[in-house]
PDB file of N, CA and C in Angstrom:
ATOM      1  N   UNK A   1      -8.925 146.128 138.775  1.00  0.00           N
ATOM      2  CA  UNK A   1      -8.776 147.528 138.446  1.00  0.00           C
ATOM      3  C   UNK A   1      -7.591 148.083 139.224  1.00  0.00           C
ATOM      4  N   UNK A   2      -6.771 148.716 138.685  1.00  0.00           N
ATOM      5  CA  UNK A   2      -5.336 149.144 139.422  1.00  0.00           C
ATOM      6  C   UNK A   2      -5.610 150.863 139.572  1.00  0.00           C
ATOM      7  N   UNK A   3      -5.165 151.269 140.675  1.00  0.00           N
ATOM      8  CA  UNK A   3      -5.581 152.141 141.367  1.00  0.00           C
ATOM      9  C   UNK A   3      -3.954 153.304 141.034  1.00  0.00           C
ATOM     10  N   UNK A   4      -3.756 154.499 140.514  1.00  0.00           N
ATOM     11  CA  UNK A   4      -3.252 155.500 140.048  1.00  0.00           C
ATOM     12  C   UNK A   4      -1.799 155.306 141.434  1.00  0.00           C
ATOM     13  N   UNK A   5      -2.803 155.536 142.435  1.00  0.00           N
ATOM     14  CA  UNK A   5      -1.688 155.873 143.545  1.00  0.00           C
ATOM     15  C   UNK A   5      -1.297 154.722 144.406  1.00  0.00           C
ATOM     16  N   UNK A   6      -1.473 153.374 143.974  1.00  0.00           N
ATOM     17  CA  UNK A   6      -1.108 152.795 145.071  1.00  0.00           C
ATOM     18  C   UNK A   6       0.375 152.197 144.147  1.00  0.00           C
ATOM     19  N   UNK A   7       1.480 152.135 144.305  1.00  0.00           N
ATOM     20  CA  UNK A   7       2.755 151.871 144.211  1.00  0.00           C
ATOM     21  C   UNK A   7       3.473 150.357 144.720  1.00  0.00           C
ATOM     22  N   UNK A   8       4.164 149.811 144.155  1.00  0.00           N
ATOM     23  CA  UNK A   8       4.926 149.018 145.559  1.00  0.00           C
ATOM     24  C   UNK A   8       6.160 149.602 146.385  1.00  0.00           C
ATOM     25  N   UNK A   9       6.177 148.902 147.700  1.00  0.00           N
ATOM     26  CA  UNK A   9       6.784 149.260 148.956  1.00  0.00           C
ATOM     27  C   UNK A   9       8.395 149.455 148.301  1.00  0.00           C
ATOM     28  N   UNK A  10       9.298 150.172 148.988  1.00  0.00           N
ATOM     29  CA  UNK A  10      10.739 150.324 148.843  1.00  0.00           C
ATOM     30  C   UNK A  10      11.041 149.974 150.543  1.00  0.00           C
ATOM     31  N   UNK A  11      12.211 149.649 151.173  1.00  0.00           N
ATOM     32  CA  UNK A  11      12.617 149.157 151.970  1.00  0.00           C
ATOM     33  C   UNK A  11      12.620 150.368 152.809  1.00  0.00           C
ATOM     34  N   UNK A  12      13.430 151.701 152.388  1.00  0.00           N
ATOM     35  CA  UNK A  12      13.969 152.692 153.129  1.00  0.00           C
ATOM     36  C   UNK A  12      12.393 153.623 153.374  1.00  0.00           C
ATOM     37  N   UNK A  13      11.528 153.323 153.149  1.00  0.00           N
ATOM     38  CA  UNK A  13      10.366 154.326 153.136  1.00  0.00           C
ATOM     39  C   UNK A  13       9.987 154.059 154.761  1.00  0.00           C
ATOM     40  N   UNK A  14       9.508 155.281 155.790  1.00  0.00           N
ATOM     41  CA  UNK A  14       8.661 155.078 156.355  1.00  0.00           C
ATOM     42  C   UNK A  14       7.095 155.408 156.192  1.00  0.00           C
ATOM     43  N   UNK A  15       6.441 154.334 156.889  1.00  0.00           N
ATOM     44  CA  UNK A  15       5.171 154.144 156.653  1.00  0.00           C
ATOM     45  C   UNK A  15       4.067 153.750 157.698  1.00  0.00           C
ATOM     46  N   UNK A  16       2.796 154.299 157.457  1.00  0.00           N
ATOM     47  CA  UNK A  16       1.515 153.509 158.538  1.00  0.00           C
ATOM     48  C   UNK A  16       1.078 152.513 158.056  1.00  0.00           C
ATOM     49  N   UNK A  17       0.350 151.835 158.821  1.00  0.00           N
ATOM     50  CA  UNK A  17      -0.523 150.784 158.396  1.00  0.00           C
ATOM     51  C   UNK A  17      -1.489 151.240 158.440  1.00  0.00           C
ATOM     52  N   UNK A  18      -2.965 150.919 157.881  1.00  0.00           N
ATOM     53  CA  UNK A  18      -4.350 150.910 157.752  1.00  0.00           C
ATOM     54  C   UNK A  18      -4.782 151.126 159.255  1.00  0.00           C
ATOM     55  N   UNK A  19      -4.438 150.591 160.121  1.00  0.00           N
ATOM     56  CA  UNK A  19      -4.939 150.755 161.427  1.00  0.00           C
ATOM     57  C   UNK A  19      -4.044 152.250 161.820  1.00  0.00           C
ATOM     58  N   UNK A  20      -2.838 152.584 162.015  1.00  0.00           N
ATOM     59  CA  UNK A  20      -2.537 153.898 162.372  1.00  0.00           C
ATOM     60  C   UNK A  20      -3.393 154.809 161.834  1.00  0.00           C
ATOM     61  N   UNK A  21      -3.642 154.707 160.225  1.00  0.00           N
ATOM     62  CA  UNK A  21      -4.361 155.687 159.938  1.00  0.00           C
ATOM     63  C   UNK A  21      -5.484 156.053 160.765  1.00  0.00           C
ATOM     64  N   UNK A  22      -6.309 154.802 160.986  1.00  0.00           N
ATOM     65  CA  UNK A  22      -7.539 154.696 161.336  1.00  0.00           C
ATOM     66  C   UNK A  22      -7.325 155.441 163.121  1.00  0.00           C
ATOM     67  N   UNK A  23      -6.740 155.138 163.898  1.00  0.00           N
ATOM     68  CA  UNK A  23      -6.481 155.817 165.125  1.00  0.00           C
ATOM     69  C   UNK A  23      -6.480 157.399 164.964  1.00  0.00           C
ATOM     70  N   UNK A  24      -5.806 158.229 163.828  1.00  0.00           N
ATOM     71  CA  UNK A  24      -5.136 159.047 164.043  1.00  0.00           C
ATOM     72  C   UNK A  24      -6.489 159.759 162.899  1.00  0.00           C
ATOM     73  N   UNK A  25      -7.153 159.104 162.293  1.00  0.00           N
ATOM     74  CA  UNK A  25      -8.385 160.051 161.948  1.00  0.00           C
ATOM     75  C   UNK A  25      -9.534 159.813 162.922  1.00  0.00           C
ATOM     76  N   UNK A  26      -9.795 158.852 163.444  1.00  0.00           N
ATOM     77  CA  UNK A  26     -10.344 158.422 164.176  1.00  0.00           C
ATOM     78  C   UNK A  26     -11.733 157.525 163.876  1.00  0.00           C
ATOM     79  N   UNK A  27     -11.040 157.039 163.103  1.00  0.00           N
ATOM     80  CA  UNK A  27     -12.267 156.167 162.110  1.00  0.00           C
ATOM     81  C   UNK A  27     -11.695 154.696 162.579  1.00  0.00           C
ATOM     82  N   UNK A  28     -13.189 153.653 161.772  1.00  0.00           N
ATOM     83  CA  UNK A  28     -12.959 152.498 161.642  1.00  0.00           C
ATOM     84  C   UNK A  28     -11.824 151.498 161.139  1.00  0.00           C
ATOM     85  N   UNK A  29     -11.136 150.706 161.593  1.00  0.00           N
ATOM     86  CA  UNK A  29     -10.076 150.242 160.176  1.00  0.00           C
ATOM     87  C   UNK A  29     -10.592 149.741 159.209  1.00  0.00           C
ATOM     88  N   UNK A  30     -12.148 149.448 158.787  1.00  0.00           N
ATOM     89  CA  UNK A  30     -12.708 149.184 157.563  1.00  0.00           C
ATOM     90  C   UNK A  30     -12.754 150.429 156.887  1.00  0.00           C
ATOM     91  N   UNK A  31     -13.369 151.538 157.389  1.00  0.00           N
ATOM     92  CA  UNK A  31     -13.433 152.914 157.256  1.00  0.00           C
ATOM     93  C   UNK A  31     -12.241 153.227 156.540  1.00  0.00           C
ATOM     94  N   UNK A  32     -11.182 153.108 156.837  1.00  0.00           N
ATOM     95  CA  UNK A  32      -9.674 153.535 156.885  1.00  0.00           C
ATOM     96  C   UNK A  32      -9.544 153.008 155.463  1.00  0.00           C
ATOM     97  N   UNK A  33      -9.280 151.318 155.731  1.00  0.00           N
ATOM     98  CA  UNK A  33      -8.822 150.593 154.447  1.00  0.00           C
ATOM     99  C   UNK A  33     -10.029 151.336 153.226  1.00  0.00           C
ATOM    100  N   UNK A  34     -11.031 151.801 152.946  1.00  0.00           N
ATOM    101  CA  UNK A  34     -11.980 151.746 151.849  1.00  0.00           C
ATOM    102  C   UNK A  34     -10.907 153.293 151.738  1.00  0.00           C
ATOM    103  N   UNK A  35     -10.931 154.275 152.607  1.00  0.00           N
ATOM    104  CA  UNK A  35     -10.423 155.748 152.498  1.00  0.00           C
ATOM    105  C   UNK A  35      -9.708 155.612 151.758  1.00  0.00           C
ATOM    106  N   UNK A  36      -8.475 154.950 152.253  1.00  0.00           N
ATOM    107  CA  UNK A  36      -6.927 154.540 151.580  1.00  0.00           C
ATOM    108  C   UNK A  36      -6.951 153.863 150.112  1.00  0.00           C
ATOM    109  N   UNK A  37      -7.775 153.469 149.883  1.00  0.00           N
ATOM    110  CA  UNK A  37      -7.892 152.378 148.910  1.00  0.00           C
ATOM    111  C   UNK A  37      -8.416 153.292 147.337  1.00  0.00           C
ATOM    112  N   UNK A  38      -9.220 154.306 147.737  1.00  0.00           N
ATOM    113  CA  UNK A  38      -9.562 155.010 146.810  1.00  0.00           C
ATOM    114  C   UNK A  38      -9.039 156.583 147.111  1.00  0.00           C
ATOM    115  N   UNK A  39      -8.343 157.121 147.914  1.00  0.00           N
ATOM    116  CA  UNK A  39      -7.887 158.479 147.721  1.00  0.00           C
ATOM    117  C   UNK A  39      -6.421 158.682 146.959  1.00  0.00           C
ATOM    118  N   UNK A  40      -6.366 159.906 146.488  1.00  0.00           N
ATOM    119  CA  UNK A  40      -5.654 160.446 146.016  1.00  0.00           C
ATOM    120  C   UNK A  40      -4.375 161.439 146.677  1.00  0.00           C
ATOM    121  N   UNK A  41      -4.940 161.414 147.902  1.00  0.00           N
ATOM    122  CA  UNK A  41      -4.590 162.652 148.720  1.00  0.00           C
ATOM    123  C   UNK A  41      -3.460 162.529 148.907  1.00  0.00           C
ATOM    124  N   UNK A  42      -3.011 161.069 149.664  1.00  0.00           N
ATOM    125  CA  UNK A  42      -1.718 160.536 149.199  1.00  0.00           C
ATOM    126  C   UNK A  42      -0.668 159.427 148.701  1.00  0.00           C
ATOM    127  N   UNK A  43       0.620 159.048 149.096  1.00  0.00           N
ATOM    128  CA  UNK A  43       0.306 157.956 148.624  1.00  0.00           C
ATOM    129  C   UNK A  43       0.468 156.536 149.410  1.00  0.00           C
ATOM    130  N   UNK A  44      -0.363 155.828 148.591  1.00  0.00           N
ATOM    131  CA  UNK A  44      -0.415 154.123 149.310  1.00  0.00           C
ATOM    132  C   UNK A  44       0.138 153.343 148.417  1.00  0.00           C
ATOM    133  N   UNK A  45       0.834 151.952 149.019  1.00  0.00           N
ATOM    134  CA  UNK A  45       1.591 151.227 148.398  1.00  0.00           C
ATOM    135  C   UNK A  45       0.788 149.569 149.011  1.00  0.00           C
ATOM    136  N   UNK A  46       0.993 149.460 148.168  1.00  0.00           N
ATOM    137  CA  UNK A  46       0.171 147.845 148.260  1.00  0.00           C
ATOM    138  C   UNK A  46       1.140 146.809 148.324  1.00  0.00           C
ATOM    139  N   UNK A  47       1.329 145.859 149.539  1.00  0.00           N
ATOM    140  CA  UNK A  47       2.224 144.839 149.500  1.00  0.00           C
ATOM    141  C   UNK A  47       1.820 143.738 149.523  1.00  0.00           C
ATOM    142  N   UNK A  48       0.378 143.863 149.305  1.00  0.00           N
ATOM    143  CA  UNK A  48      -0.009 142.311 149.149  1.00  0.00           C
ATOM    144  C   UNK A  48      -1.615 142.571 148.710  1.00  0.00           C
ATOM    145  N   UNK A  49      -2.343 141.294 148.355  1.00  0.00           N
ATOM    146  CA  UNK A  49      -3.600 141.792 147.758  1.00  0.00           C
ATOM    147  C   UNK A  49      -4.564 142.596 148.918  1.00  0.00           C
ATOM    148  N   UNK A  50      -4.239 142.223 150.033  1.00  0.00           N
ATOM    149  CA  UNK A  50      -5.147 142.972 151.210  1.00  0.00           C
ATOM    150  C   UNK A  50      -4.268 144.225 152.036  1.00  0.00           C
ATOM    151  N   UNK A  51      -2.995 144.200 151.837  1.00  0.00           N
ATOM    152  CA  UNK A  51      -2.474 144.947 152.358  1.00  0.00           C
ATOM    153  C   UNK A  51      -1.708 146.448 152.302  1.00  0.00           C
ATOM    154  N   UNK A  52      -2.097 147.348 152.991  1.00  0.00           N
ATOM    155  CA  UNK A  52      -1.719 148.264 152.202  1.00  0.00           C
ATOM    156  C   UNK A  52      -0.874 149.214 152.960  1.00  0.00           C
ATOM    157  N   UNK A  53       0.480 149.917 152.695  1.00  0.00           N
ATOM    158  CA  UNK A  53       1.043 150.698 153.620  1.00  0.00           C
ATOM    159  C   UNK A  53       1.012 152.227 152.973  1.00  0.00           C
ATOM    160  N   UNK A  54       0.728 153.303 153.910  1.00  0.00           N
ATOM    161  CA  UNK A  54       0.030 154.814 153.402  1.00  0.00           C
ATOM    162  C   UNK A  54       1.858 155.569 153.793  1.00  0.00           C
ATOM    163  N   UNK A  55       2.851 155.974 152.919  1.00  0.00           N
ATOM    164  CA  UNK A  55       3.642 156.917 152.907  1.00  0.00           C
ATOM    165  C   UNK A  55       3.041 157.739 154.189  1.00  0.00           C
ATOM    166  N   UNK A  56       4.320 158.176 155.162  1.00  0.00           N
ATOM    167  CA  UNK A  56       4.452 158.722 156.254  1.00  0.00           C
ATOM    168  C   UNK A  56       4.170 160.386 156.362  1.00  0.00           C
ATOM    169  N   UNK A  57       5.295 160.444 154.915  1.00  0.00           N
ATOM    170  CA  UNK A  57       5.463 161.897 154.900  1.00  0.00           C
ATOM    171  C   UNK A  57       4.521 162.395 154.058  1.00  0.00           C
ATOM    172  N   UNK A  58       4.026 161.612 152.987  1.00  0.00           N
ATOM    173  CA  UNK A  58       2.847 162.168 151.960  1.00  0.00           C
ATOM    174  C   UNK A  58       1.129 162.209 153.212  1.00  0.00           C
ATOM    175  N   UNK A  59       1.180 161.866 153.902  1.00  0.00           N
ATOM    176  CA  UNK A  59       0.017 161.392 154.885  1.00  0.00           C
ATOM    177  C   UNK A  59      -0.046 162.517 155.217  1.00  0.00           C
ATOM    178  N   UNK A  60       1.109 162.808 156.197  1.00  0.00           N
ATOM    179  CA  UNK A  60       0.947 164.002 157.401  1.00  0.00           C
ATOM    180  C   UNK A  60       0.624 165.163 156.570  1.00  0.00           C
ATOM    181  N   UNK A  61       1.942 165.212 155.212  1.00  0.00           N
ATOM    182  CA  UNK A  61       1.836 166.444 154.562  1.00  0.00           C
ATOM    183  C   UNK A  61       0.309 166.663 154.620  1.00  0.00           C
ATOM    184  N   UNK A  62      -0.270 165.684 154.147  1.00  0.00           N
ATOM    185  CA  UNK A  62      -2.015 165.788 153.987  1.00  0.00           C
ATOM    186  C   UNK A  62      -2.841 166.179 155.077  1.00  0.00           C
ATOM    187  N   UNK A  63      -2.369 165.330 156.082  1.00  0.00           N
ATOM    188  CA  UNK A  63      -3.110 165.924 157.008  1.00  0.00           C
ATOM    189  C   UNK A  63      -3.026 167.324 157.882  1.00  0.00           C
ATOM    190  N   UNK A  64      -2.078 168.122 157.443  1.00  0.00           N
ATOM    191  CA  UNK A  64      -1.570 168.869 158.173  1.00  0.00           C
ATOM    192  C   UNK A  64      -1.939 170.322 156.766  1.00  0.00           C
ATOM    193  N   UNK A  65      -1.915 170.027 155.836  1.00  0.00           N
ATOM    194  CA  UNK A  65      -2.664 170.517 154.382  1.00  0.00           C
ATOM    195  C   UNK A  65      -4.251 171.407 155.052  1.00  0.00           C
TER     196      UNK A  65
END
């Protein structure tokens, strides 16, 4: 099933990993990866079947939303 918002990576993008997220909400990195994996809020880019990198500036915008 392919997911609306997850994209692939561009070189010039900065980005978190699944674990930054997880520090900076203060959740699990299982927690994190399931969050990321199904939100909308912003966007995630998938670079591999397990891996996923969450846009820097779409994040904060969110979190700061």
């Amino acid at each position: 099933m392919k997911k609306d918002n997850i994209q692939p990576l561009t070189d010039s993008e900065e980005v978190y990993c699944v674990s930054d997220v997880a520090k900076i909400l203060r959740m699990s990195e299982r927690t994190a990866y399931d969050f990321c994996s199904k939100t909308k809020e912003f966007i995630v880019k998938r670079c591999g079947p397990r891996l996923l990198r969450i846009n820097k500036a779409s994040f904060d915008s969110w979190l700061n939303s």
